[in-house]
Protein backbone atom coordinates (compact mmCIF):
# COMPACT_ATOMS: atom_id res chain seq x y z
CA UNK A 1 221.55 -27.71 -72.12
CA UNK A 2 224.57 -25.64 -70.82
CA UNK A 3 227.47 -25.12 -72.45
CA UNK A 4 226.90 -28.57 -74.72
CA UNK A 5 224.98 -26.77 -77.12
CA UNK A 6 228.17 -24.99 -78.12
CA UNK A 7 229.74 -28.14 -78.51
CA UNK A 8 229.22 -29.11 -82.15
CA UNK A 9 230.15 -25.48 -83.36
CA UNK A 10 234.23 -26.68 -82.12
CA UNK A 11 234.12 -30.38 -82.53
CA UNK A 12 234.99 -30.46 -86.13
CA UNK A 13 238.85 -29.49 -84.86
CA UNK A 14 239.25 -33.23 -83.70
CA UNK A 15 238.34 -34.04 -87.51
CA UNK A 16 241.82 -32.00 -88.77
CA UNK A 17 244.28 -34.85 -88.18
CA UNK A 18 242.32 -37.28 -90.35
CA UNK A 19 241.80 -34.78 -93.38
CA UNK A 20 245.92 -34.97 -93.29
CA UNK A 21 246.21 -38.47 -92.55
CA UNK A 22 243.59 -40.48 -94.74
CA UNK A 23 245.01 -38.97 -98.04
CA UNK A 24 248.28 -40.62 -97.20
CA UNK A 25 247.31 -43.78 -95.32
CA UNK A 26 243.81 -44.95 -96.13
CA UNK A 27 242.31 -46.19 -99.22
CA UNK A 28 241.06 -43.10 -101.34
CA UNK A 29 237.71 -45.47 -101.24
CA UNK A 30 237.74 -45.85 -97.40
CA UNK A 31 239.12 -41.96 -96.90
CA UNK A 32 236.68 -40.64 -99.04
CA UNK A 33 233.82 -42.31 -97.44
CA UNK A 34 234.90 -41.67 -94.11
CA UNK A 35 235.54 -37.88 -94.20
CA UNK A 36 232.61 -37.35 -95.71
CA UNK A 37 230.69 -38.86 -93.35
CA UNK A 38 232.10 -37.18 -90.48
CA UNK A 39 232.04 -33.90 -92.15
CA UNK A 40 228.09 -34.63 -93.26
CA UNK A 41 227.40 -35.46 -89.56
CA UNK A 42 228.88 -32.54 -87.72
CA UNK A 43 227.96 -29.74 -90.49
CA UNK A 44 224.30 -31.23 -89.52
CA UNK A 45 224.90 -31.16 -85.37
CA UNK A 46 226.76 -27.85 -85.97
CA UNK A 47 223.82 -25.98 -87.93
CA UNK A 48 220.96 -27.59 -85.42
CA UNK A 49 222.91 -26.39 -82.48
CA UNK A 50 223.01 -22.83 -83.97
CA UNK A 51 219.35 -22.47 -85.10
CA UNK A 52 218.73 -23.60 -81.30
CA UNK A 53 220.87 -20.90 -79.95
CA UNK A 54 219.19 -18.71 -82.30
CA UNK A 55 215.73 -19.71 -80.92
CA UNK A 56 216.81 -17.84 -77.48
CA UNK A 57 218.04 -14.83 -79.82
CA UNK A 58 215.32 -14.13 -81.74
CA UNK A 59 212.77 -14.43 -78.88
CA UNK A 60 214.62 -11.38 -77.45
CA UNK A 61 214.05 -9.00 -80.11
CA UNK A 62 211.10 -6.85 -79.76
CA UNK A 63 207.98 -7.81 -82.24
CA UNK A 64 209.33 -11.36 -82.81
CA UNK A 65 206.43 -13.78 -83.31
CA UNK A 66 207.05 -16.81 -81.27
CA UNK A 67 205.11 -17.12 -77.81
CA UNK A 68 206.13 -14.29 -75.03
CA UNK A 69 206.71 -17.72 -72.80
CA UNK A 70 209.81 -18.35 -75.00
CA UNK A 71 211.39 -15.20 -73.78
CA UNK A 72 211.05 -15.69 -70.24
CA UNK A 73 214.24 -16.32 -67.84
CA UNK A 74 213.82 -19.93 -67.51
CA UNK A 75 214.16 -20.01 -71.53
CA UNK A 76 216.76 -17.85 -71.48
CA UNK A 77 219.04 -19.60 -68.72
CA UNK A 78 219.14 -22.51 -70.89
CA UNK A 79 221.77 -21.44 -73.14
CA UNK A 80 224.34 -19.37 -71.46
CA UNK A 81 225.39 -15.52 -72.67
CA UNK A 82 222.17 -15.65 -74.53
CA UNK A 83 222.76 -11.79 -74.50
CA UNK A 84 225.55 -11.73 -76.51
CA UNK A 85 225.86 -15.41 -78.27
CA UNK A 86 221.49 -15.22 -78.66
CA UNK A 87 221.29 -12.49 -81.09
CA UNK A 88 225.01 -13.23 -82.71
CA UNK A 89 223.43 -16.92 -83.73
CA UNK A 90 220.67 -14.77 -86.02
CA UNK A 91 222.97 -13.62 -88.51
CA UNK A 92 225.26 -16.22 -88.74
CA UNK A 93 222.94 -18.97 -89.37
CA UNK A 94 221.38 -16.54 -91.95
CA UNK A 95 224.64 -16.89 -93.39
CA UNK A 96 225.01 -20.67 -93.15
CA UNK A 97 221.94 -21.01 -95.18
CA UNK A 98 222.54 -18.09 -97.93
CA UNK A 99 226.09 -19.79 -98.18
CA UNK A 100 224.72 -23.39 -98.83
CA UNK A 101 221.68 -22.48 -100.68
CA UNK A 102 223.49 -20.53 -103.14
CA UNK A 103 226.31 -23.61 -103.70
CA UNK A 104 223.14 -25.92 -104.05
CA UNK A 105 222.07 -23.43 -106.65
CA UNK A 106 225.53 -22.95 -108.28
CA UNK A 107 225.92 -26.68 -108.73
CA UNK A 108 222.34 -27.33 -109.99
CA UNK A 109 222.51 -24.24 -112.65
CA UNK A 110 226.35 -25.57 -114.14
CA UNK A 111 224.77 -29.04 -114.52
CA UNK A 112 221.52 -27.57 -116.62
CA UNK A 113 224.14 -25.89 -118.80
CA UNK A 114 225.78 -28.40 -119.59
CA UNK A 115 223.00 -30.81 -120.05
CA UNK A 116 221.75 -28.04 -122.32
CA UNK A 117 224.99 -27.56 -124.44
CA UNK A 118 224.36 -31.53 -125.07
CA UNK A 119 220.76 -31.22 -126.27
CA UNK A 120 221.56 -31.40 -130.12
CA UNK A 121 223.94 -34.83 -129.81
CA UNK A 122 223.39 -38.47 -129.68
CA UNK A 123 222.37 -40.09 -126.11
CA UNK A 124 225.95 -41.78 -126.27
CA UNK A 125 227.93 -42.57 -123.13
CA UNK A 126 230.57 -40.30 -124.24
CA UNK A 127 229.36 -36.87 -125.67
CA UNK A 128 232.15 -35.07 -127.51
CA UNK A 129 232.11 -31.64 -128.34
CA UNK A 130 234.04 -29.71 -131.19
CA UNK A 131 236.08 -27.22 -128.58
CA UNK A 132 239.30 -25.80 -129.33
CA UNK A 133 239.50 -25.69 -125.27
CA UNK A 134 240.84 -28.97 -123.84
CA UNK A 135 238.61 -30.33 -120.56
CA UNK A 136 237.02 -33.29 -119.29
CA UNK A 137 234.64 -34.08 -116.57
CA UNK A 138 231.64 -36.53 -115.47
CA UNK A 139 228.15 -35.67 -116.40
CA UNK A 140 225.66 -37.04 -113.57
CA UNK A 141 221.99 -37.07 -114.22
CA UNK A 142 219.31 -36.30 -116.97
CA UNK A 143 218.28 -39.11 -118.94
CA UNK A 144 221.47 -40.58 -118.58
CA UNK A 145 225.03 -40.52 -116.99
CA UNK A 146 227.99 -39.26 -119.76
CA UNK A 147 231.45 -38.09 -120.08
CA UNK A 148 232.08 -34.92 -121.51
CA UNK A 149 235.53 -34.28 -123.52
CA UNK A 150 236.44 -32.05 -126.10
CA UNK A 151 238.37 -33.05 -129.60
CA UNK A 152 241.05 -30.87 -128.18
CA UNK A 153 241.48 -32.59 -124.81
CA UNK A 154 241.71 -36.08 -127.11
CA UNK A 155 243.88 -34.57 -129.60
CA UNK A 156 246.49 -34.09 -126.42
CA UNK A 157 246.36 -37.52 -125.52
CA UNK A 158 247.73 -41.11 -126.84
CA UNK A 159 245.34 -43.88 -126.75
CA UNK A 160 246.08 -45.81 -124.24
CA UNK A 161 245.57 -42.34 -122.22
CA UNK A 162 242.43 -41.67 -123.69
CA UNK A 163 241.53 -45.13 -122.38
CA UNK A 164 243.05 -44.02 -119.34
CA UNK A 165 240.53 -40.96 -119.35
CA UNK A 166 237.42 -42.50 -119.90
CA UNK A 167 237.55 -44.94 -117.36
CA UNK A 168 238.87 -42.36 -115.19
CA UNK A 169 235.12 -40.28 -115.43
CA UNK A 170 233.44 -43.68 -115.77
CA UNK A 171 235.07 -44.72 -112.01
CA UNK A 172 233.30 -40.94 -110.95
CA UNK A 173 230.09 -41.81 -112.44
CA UNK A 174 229.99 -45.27 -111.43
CA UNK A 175 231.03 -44.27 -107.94
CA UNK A 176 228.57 -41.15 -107.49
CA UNK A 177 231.79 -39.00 -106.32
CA UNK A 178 229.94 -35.99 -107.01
CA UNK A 179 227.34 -36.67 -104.39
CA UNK A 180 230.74 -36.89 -101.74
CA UNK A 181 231.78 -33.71 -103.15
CA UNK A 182 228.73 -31.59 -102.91
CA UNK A 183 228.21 -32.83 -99.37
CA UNK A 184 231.68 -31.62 -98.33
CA UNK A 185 230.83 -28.34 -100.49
CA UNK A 186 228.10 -27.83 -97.91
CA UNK A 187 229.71 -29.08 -94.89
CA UNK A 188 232.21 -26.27 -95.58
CA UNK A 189 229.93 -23.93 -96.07
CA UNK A 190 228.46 -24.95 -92.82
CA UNK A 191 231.21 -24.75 -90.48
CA UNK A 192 234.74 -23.33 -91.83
CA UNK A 193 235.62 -25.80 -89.37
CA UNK A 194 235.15 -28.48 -92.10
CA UNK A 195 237.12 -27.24 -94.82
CA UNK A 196 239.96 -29.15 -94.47
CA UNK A 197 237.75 -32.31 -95.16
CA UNK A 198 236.33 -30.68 -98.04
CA UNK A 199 240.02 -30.54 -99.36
CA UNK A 200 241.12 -33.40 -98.63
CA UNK A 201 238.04 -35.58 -100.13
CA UNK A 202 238.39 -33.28 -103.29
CA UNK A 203 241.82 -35.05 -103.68
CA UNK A 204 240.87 -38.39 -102.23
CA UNK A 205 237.82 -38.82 -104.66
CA UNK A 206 240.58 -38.09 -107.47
CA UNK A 207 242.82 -40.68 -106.19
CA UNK A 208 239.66 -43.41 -106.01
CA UNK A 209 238.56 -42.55 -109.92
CA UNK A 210 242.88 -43.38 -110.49
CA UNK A 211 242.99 -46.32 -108.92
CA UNK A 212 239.62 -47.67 -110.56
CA UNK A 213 241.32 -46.66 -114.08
CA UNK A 214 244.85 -48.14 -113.60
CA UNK A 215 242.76 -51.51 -113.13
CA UNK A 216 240.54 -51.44 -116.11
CA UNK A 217 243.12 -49.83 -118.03
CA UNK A 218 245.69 -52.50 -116.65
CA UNK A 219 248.97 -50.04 -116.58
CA UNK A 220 249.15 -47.16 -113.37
CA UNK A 221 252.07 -45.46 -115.54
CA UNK A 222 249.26 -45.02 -118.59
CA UNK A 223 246.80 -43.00 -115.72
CA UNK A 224 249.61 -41.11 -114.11
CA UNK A 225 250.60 -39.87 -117.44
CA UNK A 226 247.39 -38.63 -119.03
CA UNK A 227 247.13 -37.14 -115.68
CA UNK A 228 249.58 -35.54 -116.26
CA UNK A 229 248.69 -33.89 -119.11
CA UNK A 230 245.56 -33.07 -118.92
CA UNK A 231 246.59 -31.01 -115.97
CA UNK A 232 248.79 -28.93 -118.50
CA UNK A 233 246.22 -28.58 -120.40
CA UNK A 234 243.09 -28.34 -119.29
CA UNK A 235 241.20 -25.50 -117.49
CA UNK A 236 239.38 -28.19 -115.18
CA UNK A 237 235.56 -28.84 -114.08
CA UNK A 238 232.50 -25.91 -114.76
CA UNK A 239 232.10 -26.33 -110.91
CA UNK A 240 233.79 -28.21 -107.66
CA UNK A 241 231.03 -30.43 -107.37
CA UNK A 242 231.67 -32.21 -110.72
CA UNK A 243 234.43 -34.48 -110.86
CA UNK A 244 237.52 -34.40 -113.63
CA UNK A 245 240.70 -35.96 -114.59
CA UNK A 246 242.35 -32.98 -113.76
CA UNK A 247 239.66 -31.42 -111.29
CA UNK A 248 241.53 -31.68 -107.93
CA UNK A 249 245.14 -31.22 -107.41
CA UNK A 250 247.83 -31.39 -106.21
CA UNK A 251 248.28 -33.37 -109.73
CA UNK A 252 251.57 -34.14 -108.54
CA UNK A 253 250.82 -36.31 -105.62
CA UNK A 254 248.46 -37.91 -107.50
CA UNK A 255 250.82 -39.35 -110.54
CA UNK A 256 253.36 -40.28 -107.78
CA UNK A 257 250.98 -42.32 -106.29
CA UNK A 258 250.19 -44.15 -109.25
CA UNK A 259 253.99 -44.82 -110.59
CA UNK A 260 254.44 -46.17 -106.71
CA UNK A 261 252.51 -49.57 -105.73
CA UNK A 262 248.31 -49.87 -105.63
CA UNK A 263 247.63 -48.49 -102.09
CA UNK A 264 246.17 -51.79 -99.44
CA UNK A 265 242.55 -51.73 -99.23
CA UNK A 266 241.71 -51.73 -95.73
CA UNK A 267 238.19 -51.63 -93.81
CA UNK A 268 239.42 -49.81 -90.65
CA UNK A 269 242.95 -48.67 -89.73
CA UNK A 270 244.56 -50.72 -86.51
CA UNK A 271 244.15 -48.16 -83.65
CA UNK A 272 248.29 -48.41 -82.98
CA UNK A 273 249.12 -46.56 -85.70
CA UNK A 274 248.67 -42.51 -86.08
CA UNK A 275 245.91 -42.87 -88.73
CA UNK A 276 244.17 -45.04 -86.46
CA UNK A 277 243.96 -42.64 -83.86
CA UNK A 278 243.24 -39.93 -85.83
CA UNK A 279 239.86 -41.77 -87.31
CA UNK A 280 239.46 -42.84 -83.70
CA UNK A 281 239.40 -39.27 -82.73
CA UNK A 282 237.33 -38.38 -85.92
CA UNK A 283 234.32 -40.58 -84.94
CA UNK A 284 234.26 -39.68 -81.48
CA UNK A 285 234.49 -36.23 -82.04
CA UNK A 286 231.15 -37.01 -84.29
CA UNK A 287 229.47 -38.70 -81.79
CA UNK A 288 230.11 -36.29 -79.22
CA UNK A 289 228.56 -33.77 -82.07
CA UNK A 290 225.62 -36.11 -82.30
CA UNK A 291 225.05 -36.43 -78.78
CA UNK A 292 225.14 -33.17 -77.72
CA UNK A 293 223.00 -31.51 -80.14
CA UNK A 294 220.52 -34.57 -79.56
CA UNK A 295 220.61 -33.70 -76.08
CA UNK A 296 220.43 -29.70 -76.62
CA UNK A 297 217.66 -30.25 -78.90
CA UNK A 298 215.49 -32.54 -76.51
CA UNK A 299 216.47 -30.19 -73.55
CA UNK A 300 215.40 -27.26 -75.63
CA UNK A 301 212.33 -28.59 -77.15
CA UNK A 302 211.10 -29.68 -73.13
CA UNK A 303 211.86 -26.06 -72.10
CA UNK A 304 209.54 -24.56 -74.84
CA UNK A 305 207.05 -26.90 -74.33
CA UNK A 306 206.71 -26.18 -70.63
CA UNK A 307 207.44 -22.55 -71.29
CA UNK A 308 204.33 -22.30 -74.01
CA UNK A 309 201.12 -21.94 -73.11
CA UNK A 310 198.29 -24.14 -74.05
């Protein structure tokens, strides 16, 4: 197993470029989909490789109840420094899974609030709610997808921008963006490694939900403008995970790219060009995270075996 088990916990560094890169040259489809995908894949290789170096750990510590065979040198040998890097693997995947259990918990207890706060109106598409406080967001799940929006967040807006809204949160609904964004949420909270592709797909799912609205609504300068202000005004989503007109930032970027022309949808970038080798280096850097913590994993699992009596 060597050194390779240590492999995934650094790998996410070849993922940086891209985070940068996709917002400006991919599709905020394509982008999205692709950095969440890579950052899904090595959060997963990161926090197997840890809980294997933390098998080595905690069968060092005295009273632990795995098999005295998993403590012996052979075991040990298998993952180098176990001394030090063993026992450090105990509390930090400890705090992996604190830190993505509680966002799992955080997202699920906002979105039984708010189904809650709509229990006494219609089962509409569109719920809205007598607020003095202007927001917006996309609803997912319960008997039925909705948009949430407050009198005061339509009162702020022309119609054609209220058009511009709805379809906006219907393009997040439609598109299951908050699935994307809790996975980043976690991947973060996985490896810091990650959380410049939990940025960047916070801003590219956004940009998708624009671009689906400037084509129902039929005019980009309609979006970028109740985009505009509904970032003034609003105070944003209950929770990262849920998606909003004005969720993600920077607002600015976003409204420039909509008075500028509808960005070319395109499968995979050409490999000449810096984007290309950026998501060249992205994927490789995730298959190199999914072989070696394959590889650690079979190597440790054969060591145990033969290590455990029968």
């Amino acid at each position: 197993m060597g050194v390779f088990v240590f492999l995934p916990l650094v790998l996410p560094l070849t993922a940086w470029p891209i985070a940068r890169l996709a917002e400006q040259h991919l599709h905020p489809r394509t982008a999205t989909r692709l950095l969440t995908g890579v950052a899904a894949v090595m959060a997963a290789c990161s926090t197997l490789c840890l809980g294997l170096v933390m098998v080595v750990g905690t069968a060092q510590l005295p009273g632990n109840p795995l098999p005295d065979g998993w403590s012996d040198p052979e075991v040990r040998a298998a993952v180098p420094y176990d001394e030090v890097v063993g026992k450090a693997a105990i509390p930090a995947l400890i705090v992996v899974l604190v830190a993505c259990g509680r966002t799992m918990w955080r997202h699920g207890r906002v979105r039984r609030r708010a189904h809650r706060a709509l229990a006494g109106l219609r089962e509409t598409e569109v719920a809205v709610l007598p607020d003095g406080v202007p927001y917006a967001y996309a609803l997912p799940g319960g008997r039925r997808d909705r948009v949430v929006v407050t009198t005061a967040m339509l009162d702020c807006l022309e119609p054609a921008e209220r058009r511009a809204l709805f379809a906006h949160e219907r393009a997040h609904l439609a598109a299951r963006h908050h699935r994307f964004l809790l996975a980043v949420q976690l991947a973060a909270r996985a490896n810091p490694f990650l959380r410049p592709l939990r940025t960047a797909v916070s801003y590219t799912a956004e940009r998708w939900a624009d671009e689906e609205a400037a084509q129902v609504v039929g005019s980009r300068r309609a979006v970028a403008c109740a985009i505009g202000k509904a970032a003034l005004v609003s105070r944003g989503t209950p929770v990262a995970t849920l998606a909003g007109l004005a969720a993600a930032g920077p607002v600015p970027r976003r409204v420039a790219a909509l008075l500028g022309p509808a960005p070319t949808v395109r499968n995979w970038p050409s490999l000449f060009t810096s984007v290309g080798v950026a998501t060249w280096g992205a994927a490789v850097g995730a298959a190199l995270s999914a072989m070696s913590s394959a590889n650690s994993a079979v190597t440790m699992v054969l060591i145990l075996h033969a290590a455990t009596p029968l």
